[in-house]
PDB file of N, CA and C in Angstrom:
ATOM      1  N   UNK A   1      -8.444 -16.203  -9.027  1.00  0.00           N
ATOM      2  CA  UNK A   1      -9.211 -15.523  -7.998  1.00  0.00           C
ATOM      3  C   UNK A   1      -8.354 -14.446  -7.357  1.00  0.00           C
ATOM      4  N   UNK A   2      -8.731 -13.416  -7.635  1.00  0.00           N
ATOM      5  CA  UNK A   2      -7.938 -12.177  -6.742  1.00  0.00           C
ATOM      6  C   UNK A   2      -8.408 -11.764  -5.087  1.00  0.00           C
ATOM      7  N   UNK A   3      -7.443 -11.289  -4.543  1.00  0.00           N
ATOM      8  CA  UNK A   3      -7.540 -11.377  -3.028  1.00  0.00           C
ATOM      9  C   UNK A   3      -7.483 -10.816  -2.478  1.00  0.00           C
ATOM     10  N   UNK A   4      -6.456  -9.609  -3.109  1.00  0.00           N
ATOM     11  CA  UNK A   4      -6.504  -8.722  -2.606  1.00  0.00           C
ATOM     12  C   UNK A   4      -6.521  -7.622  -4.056  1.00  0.00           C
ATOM     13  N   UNK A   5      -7.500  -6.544  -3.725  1.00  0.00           N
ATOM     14  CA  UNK A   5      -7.822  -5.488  -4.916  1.00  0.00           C
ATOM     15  C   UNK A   5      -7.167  -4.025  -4.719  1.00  0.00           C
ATOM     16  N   UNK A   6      -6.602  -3.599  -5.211  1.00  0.00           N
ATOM     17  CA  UNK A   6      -6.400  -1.953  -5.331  1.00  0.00           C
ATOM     18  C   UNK A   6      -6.492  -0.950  -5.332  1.00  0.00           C
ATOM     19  N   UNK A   7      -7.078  -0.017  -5.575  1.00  0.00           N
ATOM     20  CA  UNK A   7      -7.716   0.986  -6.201  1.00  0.00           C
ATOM     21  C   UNK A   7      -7.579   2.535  -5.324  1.00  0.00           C
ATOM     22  N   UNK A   8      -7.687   3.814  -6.279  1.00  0.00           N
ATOM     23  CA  UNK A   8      -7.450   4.594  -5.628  1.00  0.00           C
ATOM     24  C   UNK A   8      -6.063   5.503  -6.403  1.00  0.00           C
ATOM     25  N   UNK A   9      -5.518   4.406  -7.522  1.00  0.00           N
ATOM     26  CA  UNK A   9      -4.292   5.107  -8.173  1.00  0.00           C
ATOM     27  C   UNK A   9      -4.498   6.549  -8.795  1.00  0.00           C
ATOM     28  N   UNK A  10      -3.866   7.404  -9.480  1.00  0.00           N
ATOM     29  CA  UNK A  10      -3.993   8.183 -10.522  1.00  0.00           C
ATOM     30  C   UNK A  10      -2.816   9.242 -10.964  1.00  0.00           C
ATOM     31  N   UNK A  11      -3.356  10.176 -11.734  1.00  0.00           N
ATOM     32  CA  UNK A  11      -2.567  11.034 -12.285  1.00  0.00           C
ATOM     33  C   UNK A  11      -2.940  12.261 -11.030  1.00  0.00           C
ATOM     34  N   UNK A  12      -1.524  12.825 -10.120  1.00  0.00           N
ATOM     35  CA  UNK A  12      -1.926  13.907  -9.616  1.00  0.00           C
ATOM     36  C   UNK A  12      -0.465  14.870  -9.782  1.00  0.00           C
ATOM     37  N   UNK A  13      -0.916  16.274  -9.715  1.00  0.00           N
ATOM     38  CA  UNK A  13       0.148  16.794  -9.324  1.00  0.00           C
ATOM     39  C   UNK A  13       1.584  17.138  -8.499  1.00  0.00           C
ATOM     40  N   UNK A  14       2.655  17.652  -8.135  1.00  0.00           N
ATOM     41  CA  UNK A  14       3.205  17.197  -7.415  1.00  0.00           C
ATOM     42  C   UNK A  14       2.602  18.135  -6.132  1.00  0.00           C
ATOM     43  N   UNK A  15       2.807  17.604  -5.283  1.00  0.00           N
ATOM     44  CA  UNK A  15       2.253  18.320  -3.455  1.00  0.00           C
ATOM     45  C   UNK A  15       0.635  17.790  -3.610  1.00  0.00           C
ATOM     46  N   UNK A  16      -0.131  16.848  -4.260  1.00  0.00           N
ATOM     47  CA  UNK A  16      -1.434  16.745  -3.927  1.00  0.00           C
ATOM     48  C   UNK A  16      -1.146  15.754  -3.334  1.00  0.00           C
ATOM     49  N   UNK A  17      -2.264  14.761  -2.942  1.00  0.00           N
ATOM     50  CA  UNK A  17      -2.950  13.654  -2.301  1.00  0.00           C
ATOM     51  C   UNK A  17      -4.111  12.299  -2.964  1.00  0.00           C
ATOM     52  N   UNK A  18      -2.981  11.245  -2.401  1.00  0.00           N
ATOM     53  CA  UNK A  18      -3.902  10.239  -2.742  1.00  0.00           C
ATOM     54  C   UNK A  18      -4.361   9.406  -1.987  1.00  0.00           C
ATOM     55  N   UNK A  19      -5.867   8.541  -1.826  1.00  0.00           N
ATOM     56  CA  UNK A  19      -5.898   7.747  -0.991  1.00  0.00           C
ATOM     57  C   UNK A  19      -5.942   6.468  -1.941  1.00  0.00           C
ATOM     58  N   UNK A  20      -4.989   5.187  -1.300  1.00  0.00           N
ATOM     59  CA  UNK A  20      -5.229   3.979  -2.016  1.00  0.00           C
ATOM     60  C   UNK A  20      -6.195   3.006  -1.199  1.00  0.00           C
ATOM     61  N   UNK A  21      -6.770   2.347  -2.089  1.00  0.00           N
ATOM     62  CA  UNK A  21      -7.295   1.295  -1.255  1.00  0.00           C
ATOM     63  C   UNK A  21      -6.821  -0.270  -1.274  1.00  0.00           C
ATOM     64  N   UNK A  22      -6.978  -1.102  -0.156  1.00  0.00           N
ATOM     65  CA  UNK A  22      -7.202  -2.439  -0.965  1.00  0.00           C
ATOM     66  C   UNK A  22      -7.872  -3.525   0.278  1.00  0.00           C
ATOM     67  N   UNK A  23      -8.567  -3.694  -0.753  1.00  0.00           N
ATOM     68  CA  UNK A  23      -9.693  -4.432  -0.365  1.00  0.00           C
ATOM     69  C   UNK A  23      -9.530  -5.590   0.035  1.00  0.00           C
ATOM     70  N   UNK A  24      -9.744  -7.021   1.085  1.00  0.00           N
ATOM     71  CA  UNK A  24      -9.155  -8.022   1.366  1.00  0.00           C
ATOM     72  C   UNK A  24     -10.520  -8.939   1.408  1.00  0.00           C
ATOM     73  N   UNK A  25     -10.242 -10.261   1.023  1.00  0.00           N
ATOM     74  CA  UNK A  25     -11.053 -10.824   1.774  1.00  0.00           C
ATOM     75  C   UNK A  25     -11.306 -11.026   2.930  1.00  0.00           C
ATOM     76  N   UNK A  26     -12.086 -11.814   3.918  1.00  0.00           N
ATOM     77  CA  UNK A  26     -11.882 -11.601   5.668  1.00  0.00           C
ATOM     78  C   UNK A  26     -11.129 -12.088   6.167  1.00  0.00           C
ATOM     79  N   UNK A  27     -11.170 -13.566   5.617  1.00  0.00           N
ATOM     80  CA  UNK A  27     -10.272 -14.016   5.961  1.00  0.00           C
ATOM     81  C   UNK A  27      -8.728 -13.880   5.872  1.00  0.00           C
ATOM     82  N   UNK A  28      -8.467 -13.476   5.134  1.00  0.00           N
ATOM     83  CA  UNK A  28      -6.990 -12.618   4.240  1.00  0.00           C
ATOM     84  C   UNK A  28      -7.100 -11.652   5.306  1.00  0.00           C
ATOM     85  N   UNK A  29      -7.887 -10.988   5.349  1.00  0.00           N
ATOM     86  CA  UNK A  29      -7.636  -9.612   6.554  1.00  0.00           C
ATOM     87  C   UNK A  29      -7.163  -9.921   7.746  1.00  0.00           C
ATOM     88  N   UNK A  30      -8.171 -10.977   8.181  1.00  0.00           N
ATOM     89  CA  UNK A  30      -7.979 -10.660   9.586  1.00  0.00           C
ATOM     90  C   UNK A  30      -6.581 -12.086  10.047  1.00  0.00           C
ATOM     91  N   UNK A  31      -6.000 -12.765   8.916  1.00  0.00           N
ATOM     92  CA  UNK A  31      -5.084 -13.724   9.479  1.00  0.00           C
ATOM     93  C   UNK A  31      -3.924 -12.708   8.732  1.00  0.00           C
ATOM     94  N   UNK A  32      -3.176 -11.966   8.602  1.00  0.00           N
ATOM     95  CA  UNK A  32      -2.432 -11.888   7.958  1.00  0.00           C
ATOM     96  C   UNK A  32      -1.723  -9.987   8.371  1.00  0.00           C
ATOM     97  N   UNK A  33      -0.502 -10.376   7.952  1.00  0.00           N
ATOM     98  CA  UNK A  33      -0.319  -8.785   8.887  1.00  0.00           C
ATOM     99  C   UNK A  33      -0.190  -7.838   6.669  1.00  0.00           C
ATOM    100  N   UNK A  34      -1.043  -6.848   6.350  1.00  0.00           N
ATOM    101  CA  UNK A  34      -0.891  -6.224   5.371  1.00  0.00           C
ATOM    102  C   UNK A  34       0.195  -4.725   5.587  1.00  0.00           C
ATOM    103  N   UNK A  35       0.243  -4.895   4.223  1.00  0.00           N
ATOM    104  CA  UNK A  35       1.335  -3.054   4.114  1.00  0.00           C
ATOM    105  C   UNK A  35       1.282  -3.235   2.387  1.00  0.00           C
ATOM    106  N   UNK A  36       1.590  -1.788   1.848  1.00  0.00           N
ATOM    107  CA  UNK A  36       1.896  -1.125   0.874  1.00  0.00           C
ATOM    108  C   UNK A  36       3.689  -1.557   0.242  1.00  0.00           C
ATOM    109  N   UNK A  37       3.590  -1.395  -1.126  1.00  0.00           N
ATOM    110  CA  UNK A  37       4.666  -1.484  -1.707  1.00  0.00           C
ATOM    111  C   UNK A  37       4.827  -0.911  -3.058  1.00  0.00           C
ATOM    112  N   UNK A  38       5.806  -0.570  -3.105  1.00  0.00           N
ATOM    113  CA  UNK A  38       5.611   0.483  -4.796  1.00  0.00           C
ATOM    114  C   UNK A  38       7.087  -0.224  -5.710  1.00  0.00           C
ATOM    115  N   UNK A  39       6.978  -0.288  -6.944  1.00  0.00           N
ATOM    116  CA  UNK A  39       7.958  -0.476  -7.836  1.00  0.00           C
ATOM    117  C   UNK A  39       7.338   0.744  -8.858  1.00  0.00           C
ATOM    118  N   UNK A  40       8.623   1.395  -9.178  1.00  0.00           N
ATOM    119  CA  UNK A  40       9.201   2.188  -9.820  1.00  0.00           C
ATOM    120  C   UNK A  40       9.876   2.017 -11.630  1.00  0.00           C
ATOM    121  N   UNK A  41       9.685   2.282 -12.801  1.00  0.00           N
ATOM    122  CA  UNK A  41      10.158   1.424 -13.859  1.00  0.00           C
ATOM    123  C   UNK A  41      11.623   1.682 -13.357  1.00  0.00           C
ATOM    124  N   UNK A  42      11.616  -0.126 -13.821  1.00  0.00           N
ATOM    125  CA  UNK A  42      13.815   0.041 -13.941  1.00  0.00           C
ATOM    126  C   UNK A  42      14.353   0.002 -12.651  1.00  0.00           C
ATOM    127  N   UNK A  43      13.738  -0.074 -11.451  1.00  0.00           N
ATOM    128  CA  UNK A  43      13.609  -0.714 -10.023  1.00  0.00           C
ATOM    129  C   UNK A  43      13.132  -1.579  -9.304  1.00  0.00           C
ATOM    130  N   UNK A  44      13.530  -2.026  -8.273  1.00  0.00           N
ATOM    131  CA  UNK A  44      13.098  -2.749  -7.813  1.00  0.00           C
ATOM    132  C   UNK A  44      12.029  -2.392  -6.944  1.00  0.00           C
ATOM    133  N   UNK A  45      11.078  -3.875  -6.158  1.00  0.00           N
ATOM    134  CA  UNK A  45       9.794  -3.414  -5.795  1.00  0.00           C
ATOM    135  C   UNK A  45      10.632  -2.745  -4.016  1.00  0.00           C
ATOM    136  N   UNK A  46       9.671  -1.971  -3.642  1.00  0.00           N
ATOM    137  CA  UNK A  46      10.330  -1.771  -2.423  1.00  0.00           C
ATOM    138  C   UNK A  46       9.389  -1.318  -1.004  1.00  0.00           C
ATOM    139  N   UNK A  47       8.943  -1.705   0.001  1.00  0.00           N
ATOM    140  CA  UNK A  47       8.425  -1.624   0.986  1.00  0.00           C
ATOM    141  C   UNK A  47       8.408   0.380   0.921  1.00  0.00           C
ATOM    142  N   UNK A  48       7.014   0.411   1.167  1.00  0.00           N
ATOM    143  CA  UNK A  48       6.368   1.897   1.434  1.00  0.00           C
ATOM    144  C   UNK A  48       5.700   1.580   3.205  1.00  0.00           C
ATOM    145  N   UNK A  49       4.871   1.223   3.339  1.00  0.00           N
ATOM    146  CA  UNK A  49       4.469   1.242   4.696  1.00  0.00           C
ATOM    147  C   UNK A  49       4.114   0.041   5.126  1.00  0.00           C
ATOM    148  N   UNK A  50       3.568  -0.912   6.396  1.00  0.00           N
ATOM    149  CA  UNK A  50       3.168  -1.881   6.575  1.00  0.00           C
ATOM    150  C   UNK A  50       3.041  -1.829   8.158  1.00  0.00           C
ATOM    151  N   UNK A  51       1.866  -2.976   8.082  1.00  0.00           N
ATOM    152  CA  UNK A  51       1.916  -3.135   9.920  1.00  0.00           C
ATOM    153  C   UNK A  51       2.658  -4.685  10.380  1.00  0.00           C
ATOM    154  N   UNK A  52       3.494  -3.984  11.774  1.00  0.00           N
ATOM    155  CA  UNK A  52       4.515  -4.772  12.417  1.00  0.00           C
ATOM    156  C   UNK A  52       3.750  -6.083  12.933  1.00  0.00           C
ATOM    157  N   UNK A  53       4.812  -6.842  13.164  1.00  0.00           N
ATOM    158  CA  UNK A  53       3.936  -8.197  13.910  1.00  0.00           C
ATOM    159  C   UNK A  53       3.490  -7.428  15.089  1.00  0.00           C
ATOM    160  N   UNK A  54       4.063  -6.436  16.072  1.00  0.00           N
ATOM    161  CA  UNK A  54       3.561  -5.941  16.942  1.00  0.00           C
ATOM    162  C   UNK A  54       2.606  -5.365  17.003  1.00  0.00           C
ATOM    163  N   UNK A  55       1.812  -5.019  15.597  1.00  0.00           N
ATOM    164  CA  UNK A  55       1.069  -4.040  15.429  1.00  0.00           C
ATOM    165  C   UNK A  55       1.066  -2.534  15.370  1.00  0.00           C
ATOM    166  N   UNK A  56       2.150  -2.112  15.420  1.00  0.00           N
ATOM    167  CA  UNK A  56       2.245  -1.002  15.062  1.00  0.00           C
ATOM    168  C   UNK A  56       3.090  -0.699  13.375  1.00  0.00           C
ATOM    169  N   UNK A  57       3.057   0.704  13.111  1.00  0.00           N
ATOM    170  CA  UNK A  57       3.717   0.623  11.522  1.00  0.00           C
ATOM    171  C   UNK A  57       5.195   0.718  11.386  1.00  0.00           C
ATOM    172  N   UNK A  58       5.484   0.692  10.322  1.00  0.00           N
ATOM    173  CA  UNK A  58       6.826   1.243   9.839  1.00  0.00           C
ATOM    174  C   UNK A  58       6.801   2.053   8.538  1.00  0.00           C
ATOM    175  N   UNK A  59       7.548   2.794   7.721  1.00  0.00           N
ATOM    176  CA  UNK A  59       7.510   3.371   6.798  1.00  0.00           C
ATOM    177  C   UNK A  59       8.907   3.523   6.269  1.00  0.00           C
ATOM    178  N   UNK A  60       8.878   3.535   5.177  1.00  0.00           N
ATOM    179  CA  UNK A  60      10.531   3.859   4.085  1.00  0.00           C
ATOM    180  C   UNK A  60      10.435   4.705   4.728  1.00  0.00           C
ATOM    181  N   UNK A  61      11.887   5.644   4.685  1.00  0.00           N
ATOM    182  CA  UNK A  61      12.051   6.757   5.353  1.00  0.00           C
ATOM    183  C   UNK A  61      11.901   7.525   4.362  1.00  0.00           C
ATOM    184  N   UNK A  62      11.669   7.274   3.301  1.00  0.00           N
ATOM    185  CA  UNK A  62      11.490   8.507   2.061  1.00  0.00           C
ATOM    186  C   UNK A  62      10.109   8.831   1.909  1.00  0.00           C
ATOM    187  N   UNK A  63       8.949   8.106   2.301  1.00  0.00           N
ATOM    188  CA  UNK A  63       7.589   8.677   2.744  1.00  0.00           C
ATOM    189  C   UNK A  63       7.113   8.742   4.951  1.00  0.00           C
ATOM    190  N   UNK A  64       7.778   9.066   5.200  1.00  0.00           N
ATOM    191  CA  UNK A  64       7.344   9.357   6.760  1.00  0.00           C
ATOM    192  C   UNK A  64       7.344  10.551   6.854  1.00  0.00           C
ATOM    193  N   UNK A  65       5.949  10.503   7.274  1.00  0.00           N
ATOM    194  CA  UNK A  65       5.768  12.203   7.783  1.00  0.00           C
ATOM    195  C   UNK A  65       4.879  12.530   6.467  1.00  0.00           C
ATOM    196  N   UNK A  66       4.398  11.670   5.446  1.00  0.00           N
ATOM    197  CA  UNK A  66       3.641  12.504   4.006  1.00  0.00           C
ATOM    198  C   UNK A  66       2.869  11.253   3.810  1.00  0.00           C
ATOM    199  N   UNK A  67       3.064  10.026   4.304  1.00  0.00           N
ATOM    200  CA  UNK A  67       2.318   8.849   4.020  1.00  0.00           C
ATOM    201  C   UNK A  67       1.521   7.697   5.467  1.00  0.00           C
ATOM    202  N   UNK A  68       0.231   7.590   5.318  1.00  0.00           N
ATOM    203  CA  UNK A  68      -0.107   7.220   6.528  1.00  0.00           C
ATOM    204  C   UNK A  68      -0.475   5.670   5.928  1.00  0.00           C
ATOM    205  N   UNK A  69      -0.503   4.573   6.768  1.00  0.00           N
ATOM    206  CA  UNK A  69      -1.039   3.647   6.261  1.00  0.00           C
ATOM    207  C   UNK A  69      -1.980   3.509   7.469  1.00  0.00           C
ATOM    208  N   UNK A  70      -3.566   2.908   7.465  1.00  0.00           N
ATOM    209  CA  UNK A  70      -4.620   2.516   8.336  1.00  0.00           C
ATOM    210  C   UNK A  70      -5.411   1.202   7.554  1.00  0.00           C
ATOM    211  N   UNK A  71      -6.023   1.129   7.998  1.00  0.00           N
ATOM    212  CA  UNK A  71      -7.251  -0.258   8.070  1.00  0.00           C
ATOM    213  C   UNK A  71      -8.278   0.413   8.617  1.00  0.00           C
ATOM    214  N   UNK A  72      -9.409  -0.587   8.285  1.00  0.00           N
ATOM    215  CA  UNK A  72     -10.681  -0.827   8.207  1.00  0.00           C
ATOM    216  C   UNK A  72     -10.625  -1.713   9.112  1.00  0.00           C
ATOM    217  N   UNK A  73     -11.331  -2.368  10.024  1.00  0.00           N
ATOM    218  CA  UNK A  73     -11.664  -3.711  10.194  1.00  0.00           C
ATOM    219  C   UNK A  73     -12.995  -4.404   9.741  1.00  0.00           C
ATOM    220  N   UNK A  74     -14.215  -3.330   9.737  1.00  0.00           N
ATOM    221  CA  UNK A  74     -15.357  -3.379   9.264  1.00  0.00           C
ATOM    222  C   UNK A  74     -15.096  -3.784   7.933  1.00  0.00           C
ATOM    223  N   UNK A  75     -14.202  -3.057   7.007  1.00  0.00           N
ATOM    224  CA  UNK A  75     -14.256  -3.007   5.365  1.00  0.00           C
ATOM    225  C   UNK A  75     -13.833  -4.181   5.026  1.00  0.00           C
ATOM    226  N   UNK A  76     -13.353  -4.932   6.223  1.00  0.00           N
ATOM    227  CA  UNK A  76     -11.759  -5.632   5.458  1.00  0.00           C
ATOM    228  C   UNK A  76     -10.869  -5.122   4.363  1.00  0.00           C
ATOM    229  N   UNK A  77     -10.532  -3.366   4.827  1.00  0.00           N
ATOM    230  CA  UNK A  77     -10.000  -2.891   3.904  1.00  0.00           C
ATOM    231  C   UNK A  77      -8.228  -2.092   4.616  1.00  0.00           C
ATOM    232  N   UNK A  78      -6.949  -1.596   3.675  1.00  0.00           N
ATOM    233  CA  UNK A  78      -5.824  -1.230   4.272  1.00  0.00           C
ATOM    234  C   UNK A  78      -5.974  -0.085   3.265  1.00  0.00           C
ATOM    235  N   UNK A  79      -5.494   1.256   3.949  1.00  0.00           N
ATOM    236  CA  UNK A  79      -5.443   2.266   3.458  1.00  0.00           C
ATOM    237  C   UNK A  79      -4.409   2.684   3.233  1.00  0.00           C
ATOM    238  N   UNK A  80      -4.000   3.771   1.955  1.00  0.00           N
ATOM    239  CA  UNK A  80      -2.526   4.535   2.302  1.00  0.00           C
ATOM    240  C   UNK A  80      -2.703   5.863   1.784  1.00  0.00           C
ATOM    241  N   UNK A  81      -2.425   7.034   2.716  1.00  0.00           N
ATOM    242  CA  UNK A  81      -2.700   8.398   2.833  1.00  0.00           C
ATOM    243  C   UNK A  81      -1.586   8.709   2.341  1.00  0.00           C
ATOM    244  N   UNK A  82      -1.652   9.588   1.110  1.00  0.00           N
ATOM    245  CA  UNK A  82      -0.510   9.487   0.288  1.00  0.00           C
ATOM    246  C   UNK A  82      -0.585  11.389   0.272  1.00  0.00           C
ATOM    247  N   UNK A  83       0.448  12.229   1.157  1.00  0.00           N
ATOM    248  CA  UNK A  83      -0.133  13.511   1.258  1.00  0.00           C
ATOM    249  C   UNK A  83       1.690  14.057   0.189  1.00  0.00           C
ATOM    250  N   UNK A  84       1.530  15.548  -0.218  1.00  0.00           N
ATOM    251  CA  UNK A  84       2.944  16.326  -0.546  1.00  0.00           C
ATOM    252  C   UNK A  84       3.771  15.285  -1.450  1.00  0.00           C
ATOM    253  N   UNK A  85       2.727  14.669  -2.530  1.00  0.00           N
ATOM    254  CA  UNK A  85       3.214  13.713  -3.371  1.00  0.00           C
ATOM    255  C   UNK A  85       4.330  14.702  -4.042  1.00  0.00           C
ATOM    256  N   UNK A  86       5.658  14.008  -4.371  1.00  0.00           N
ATOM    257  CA  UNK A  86       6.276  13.981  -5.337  1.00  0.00           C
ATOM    258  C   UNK A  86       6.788  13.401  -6.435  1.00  0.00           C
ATOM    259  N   UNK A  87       7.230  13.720  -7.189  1.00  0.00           N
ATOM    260  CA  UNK A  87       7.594  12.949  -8.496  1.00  0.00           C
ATOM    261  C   UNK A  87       8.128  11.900  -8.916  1.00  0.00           C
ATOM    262  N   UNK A  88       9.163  11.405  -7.773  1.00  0.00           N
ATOM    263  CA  UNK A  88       9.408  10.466  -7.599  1.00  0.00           C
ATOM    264  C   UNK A  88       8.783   9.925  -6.630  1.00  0.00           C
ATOM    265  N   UNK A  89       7.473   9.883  -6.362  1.00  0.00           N
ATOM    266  CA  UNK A  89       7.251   8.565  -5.681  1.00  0.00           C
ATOM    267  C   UNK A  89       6.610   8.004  -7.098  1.00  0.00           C
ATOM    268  N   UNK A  90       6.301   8.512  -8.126  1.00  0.00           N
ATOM    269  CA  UNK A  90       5.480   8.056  -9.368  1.00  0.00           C
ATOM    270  C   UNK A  90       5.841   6.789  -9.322  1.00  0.00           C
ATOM    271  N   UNK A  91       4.958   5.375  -9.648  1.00  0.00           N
ATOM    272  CA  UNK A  91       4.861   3.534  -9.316  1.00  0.00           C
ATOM    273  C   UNK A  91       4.121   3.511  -9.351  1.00  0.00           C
ATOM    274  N   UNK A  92       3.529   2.097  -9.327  1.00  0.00           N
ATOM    275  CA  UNK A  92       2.942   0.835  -9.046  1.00  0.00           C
ATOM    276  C   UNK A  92       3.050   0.493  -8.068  1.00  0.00           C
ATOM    277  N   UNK A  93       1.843   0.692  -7.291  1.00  0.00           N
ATOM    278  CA  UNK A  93       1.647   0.235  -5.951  1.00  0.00           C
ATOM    279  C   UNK A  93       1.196  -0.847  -5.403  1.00  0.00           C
ATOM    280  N   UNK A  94       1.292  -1.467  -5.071  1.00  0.00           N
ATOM    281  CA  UNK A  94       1.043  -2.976  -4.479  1.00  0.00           C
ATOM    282  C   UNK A  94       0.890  -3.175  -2.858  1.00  0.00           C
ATOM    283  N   UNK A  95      -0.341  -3.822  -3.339  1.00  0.00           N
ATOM    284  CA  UNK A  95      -0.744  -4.296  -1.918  1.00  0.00           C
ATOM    285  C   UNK A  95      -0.576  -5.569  -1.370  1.00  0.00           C
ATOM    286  N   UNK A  96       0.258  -5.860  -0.079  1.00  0.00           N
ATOM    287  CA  UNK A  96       0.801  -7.149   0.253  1.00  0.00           C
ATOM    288  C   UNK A  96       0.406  -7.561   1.430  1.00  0.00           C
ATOM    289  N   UNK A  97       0.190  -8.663   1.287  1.00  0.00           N
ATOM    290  CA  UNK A  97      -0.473  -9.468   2.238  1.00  0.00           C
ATOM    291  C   UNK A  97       0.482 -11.322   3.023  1.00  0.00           C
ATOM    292  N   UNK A  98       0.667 -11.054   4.487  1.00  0.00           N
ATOM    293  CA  UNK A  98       1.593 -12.104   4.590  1.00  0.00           C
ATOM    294  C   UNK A  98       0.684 -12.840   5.561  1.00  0.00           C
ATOM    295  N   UNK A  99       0.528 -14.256   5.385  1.00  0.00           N
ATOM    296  CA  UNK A  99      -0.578 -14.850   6.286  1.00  0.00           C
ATOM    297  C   UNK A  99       0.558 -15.423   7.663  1.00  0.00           C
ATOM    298  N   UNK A 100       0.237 -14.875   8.853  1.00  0.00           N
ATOM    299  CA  UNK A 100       0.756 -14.658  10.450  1.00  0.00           C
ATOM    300  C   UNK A 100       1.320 -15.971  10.504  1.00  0.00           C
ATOM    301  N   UNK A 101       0.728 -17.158  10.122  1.00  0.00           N
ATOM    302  CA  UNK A 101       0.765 -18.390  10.765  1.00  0.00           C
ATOM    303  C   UNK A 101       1.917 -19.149   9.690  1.00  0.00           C
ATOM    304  N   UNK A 102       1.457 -18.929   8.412  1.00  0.00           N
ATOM    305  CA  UNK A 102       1.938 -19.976   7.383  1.00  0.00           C
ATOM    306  C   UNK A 102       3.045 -19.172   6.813  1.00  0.00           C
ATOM    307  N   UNK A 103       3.034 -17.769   6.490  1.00  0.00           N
ATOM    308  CA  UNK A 103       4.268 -16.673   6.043  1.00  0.00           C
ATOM    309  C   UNK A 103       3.563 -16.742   4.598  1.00  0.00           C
ATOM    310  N   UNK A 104       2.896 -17.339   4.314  1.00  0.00           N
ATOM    311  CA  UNK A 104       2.650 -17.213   2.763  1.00  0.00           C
ATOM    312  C   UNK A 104       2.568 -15.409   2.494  1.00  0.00           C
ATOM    313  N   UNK A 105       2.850 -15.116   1.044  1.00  0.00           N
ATOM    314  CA  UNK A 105       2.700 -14.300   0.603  1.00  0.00           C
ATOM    315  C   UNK A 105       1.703 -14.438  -0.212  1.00  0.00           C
ATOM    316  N   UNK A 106       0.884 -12.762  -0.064  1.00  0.00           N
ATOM    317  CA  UNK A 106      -0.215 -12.617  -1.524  1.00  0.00           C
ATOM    318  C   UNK A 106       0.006 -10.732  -1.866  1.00  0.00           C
ATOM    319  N   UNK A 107       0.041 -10.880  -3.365  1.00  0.00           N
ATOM    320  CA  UNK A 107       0.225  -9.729  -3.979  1.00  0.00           C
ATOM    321  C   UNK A 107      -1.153  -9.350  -4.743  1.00  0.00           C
ATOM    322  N   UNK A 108      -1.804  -7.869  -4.361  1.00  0.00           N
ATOM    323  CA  UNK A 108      -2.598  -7.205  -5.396  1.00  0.00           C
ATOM    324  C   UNK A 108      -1.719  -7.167  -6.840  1.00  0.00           C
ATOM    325  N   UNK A 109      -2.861  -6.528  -7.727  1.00  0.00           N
ATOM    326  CA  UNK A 109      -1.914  -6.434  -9.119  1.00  0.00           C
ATOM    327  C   UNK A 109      -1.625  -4.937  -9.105  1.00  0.00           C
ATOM    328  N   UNK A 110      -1.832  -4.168  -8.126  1.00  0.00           N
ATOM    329  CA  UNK A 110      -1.286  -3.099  -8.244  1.00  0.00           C
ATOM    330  C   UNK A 110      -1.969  -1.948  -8.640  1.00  0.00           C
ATOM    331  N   UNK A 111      -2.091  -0.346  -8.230  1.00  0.00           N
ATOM    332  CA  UNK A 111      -2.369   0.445  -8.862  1.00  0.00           C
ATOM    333  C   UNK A 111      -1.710   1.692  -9.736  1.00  0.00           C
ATOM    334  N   UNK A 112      -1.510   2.198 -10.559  1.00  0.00           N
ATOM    335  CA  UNK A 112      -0.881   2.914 -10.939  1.00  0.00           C
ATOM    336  C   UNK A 112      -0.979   4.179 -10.479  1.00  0.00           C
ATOM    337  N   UNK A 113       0.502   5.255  -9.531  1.00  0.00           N
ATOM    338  CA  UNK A 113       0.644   6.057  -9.185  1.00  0.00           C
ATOM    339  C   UNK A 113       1.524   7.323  -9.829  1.00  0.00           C
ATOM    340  N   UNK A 114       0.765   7.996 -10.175  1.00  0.00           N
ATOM    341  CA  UNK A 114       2.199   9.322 -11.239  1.00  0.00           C
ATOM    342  C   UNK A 114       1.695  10.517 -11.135  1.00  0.00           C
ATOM    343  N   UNK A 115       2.744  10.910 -10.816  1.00  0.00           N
ATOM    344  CA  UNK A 115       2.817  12.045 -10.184  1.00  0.00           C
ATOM    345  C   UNK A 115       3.605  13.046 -10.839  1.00  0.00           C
ATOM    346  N   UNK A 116       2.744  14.245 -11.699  1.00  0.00           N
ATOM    347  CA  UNK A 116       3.434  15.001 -12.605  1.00  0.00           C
ATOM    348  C   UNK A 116       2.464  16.048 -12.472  1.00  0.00           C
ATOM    349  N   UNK A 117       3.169  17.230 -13.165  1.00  0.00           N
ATOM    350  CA  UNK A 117       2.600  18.514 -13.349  1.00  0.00           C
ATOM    351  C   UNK A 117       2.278  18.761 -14.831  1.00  0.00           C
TER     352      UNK A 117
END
């Protein structure tokens, strides 16, 4: 059973824009603090954006200022505004999900992001 879904990856140029999605169940949504994550081939996976226990975000410092992350609450959905793509952000993006109470982790399977001319 999948839990959390993806979507939104693709092939873009470098300096365009992507929006990702991922979709949650409600319950998954609304107990659990979500954020973005990308692995790279031949790297490791590595935190792109996410929301704080405080509720506010954080971001790698190698997408701030070009990458927004938001929510839905209606959708039960987490967004990531992916603007002045470059080439290396090209990955697999993953959507992560940590439940507030228990710490469990849940992983999307990811969308594919590449970014070429």
């Amino acid at each position: 059973q999948v839990q959390l879904v993806e979507s939104g990856g693709g092939l873009v140029q470098p300096g365009g824009s992507l929006r990702l999605s991922c979709a949650a169940s409600g319950s998954i949504f609304s107990s659990s603090r979500m954020g973005w994550y990308r692995q790279a081939p031949g790297k490791q996976r590595e935190l792109v954006a996410t929301f704080t226990r405080g509720g506010t975000t954080d971001y790698a410092d190698s997408v701030k200022g070009r990458f927004t992350i938001s929510r839905d609450s209606a959708k039960n959905t987490v967004y990531l505004q992916m603007n002045s793509l470059k080439p290396e952000d090209t990955a697999v993006y993953y959507c992560k999900a940590v439940r507030i109470i228990s710490g469990i982790t849940i992983w999307g399977l990811g969308t594919q992001v590449t970014v070429s001319s």
